[in-house]
C-alpha atoms as a PDB file:
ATOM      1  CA  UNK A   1       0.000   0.000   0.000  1.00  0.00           C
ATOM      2  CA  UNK A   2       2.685   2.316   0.656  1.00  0.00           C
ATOM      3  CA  UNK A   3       4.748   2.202  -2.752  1.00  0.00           C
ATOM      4  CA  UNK A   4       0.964   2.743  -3.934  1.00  0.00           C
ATOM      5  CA  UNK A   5       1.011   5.963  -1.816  1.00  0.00           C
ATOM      6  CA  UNK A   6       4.218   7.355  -3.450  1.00  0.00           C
ATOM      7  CA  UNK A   7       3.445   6.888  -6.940  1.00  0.00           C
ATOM      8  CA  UNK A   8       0.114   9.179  -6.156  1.00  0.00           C
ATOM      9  CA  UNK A   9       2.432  11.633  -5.048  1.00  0.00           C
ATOM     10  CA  UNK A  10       4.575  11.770  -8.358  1.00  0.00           C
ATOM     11  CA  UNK A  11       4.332  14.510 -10.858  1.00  0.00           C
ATOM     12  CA  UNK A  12       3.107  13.765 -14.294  1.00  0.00           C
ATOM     13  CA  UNK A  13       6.971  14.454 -15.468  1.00  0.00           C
ATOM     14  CA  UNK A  14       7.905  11.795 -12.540  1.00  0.00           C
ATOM     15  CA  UNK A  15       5.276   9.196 -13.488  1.00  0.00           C
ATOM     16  CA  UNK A  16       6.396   9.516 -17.717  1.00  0.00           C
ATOM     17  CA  UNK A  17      10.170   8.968 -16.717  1.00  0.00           C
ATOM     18  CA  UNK A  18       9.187   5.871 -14.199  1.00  0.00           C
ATOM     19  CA  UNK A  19       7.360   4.645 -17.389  1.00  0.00           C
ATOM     20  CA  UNK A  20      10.194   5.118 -19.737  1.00  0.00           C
ATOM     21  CA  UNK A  21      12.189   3.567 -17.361  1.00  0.00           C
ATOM     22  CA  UNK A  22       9.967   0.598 -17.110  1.00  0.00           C
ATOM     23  CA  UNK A  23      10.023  -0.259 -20.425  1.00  0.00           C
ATOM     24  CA  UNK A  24      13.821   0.224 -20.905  1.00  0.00           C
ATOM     25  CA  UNK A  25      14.503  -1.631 -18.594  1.00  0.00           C
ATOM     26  CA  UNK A  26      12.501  -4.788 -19.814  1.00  0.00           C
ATOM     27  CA  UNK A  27      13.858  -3.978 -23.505  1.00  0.00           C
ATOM     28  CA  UNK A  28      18.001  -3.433 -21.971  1.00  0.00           C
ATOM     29  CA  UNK A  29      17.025  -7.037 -19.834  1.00  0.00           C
ATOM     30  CA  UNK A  30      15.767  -9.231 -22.461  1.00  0.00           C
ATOM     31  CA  UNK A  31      18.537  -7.212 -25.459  1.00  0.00           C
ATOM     32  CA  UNK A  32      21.019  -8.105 -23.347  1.00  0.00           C
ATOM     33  CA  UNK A  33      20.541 -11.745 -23.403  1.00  0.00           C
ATOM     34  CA  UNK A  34      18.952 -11.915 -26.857  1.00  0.00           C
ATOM     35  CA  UNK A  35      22.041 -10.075 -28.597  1.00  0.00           C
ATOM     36  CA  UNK A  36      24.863  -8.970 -26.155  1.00  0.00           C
ATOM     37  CA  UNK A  37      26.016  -5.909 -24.604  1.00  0.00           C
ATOM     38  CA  UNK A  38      27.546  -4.369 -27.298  1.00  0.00           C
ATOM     39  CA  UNK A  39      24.566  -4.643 -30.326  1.00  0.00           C
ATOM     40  CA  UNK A  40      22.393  -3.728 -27.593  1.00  0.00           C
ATOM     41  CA  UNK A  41      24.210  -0.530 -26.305  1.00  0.00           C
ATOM     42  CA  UNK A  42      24.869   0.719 -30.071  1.00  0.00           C
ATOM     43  CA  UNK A  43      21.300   0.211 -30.687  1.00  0.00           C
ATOM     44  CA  UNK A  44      20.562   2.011 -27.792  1.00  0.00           C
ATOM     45  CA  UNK A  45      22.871   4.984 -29.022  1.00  0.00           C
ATOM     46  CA  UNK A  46      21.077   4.834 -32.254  1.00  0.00           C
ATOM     47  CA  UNK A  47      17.946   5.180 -30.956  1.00  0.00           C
ATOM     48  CA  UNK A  48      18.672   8.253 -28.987  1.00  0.00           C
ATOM     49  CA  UNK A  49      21.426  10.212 -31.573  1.00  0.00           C
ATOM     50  CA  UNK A  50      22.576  13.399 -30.591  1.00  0.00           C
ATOM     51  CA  UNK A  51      24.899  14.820 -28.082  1.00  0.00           C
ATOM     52  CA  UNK A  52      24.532  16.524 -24.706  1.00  0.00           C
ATOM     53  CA  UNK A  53      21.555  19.614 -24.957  1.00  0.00           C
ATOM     54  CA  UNK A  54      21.172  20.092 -21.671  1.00  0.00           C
ATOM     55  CA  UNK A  55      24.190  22.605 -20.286  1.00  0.00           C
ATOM     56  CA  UNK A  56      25.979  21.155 -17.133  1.00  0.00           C
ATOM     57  CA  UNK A  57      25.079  22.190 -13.632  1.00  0.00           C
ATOM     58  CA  UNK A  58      22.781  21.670 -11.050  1.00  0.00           C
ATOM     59  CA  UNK A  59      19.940  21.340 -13.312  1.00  0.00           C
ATOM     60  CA  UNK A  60      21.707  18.347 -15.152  1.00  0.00           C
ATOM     61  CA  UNK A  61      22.727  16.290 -11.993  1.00  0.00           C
ATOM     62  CA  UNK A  62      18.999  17.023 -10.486  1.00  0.00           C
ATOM     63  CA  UNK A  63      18.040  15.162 -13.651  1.00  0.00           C
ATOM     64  CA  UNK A  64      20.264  13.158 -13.670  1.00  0.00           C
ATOM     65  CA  UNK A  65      19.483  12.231  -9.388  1.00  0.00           C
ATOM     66  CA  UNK A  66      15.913  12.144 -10.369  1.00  0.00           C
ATOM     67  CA  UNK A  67      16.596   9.739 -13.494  1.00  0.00           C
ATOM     68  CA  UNK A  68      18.391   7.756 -11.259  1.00  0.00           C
ATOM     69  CA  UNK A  69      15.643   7.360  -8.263  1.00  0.00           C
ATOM     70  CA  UNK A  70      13.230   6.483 -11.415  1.00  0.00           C
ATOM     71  CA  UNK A  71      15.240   3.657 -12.272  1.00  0.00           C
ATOM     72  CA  UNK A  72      15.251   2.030  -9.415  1.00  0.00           C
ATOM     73  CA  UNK A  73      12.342   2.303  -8.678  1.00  0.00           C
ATOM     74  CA  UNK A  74      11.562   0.663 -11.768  1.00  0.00           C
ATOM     75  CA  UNK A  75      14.126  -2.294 -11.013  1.00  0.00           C
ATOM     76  CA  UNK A  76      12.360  -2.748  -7.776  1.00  0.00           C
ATOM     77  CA  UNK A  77       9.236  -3.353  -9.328  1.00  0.00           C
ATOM     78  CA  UNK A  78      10.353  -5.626 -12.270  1.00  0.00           C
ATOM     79  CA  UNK A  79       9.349  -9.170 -12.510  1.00  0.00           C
ATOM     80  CA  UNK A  80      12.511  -9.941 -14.149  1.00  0.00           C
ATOM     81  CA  UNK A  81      15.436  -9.367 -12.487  1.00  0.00           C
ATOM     82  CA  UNK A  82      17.430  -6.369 -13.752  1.00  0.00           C
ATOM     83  CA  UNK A  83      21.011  -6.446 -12.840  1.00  0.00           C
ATOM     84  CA  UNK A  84      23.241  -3.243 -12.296  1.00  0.00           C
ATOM     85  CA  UNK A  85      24.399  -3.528 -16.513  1.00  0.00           C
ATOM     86  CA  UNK A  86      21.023  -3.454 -17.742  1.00  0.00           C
ATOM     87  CA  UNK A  87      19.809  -0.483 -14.664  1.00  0.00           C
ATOM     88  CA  UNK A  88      22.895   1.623 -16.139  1.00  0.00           C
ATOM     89  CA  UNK A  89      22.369   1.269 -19.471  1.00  0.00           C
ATOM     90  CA  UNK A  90      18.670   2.472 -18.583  1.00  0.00           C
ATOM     91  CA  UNK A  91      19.730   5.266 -17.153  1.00  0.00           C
ATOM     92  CA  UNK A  92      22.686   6.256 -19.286  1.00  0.00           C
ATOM     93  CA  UNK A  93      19.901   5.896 -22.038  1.00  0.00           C
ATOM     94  CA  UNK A  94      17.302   7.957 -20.350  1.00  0.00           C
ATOM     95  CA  UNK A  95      20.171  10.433 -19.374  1.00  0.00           C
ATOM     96  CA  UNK A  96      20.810  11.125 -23.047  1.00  0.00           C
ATOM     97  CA  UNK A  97      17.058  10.993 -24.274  1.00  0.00           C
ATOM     98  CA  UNK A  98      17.205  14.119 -21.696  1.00  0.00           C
ATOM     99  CA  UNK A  99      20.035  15.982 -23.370  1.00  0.00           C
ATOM    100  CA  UNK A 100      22.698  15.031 -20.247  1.00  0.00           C
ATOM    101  CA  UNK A 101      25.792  13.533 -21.387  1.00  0.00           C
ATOM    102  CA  UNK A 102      27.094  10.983 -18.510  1.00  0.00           C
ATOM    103  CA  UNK A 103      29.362   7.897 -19.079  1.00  0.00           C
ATOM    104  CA  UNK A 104      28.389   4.271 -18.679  1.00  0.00           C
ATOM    105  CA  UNK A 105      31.496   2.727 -16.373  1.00  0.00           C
ATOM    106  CA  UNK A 106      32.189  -0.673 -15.758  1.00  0.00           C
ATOM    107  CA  UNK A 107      34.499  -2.438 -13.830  1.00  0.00           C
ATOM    108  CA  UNK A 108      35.774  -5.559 -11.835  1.00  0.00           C
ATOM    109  CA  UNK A 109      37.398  -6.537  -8.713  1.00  0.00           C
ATOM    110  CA  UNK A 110      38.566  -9.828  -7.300  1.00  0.00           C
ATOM    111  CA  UNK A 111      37.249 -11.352  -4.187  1.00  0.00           C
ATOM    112  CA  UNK A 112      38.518 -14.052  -2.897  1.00  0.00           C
ATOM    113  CA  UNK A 113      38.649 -16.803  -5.923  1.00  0.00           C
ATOM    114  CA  UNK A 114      35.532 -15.240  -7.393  1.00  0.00           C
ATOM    115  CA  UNK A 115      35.808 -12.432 -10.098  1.00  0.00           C
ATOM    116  CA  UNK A 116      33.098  -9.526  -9.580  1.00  0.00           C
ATOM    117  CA  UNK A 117      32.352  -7.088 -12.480  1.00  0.00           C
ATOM    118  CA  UNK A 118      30.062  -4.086 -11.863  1.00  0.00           C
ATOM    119  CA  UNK A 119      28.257  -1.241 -14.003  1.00  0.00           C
ATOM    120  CA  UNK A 120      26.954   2.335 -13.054  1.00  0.00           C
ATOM    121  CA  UNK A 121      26.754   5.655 -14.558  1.00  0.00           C
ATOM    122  CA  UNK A 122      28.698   9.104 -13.801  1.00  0.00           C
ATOM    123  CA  UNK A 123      27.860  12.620 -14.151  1.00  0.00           C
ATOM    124  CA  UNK A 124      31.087  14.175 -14.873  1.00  0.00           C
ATOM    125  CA  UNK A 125      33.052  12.375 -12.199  1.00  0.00           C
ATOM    126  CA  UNK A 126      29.984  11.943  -9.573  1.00  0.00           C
ATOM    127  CA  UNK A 127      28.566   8.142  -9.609  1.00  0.00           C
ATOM    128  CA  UNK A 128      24.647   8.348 -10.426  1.00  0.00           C
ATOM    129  CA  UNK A 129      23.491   4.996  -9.458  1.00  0.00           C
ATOM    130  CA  UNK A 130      25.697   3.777  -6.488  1.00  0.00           C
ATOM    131  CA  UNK A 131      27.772   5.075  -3.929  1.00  0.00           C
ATOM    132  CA  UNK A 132      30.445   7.625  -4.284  1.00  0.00           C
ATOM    133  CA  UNK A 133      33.356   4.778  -3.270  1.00  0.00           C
ATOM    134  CA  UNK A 134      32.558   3.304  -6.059  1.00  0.00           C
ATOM    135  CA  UNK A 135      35.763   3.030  -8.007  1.00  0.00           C
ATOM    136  CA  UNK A 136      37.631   2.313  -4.378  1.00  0.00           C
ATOM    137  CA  UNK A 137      35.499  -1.345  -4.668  1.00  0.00           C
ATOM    138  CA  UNK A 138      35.525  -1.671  -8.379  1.00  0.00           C
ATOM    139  CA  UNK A 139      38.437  -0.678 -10.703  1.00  0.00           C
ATOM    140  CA  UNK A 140      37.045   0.500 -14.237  1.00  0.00           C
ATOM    141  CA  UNK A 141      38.086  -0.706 -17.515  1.00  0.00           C
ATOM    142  CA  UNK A 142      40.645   0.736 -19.522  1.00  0.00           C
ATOM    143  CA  UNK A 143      39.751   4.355 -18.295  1.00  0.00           C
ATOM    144  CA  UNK A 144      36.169   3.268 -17.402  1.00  0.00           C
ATOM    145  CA  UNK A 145      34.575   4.969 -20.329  1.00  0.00           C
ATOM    146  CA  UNK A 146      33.008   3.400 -22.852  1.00  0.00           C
ATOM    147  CA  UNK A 147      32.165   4.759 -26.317  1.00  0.00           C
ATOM    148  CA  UNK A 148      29.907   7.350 -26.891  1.00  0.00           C
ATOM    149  CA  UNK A 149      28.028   6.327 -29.923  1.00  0.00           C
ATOM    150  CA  UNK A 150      28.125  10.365 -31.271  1.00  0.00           C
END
């Protein structure tokens, strides 16, 4: 009941992106395992052309925070389970729908015997979509930055 009490209290603005984010989300999932990360993340690019619009500042990382909440929220709800490549690939996607211009990161770590890899999304070097230590627990690829598809 209470998750039925927030979404009341969204905007219209907040309800559209939750929606958007929804349905990327499903799409990233199941593109992900139907043709890999990297058809699915230059289709993605494709889809949204275009470079940053949106001048940075504090009105791009409150979109960029907000985007971010939205996603989640979204992931929480899914019925299939959306891991943190397909959640940042959402949001980097939504992101750039939006005119912000933010980097999808990925990287790996080591514990124990078992070999971790990670993904999330920055705002110049501010992490979106997990906690600011995040490159302290997981060391990015080969700079961290993957292509921009301009």
């Amino acid at each position: 009941m209470r998750s039925w009490n927030r979404l009341l209290r969204l905007s219209w603005g907040e309800c559209w992106l939750l929606t958007q984010a929804t349905v990327s989300l499903y799409a990233c999932t199941v593109g992900l395992r139907a043709i890999g990360f990297n058809r699915c993340h230059a289709l993605q690019a494709k889809i949204v052309g275009g470079t940053a619009s949106t001048p940075p500042g504090e009105v791009a990382l409150h979109r960029a925070r907000l985007a971010a909440r939205m996603v989640e929220a979204a992931a929480d709800r899914l019925l299939i389970g959306a891991t943190c490549l397909p959640r940042a690939m959402t949001l980097w996607w939504l992101l750039r729908r939006y005119g912000v211009e933010t980097d999808l990161r990925i990287g790996v770590r080591k514990q124990g015997p078992a070999f971790q890899a990670h993904a999330w999304v920055e705002y110049g070097a501010v992490p979106l979509n997990d906690a600011t230590n995040v490159t302290d627990r997981f060391a990015p690829f080969a700079g961290g930055i993957l292509p921009r598809y301009n």
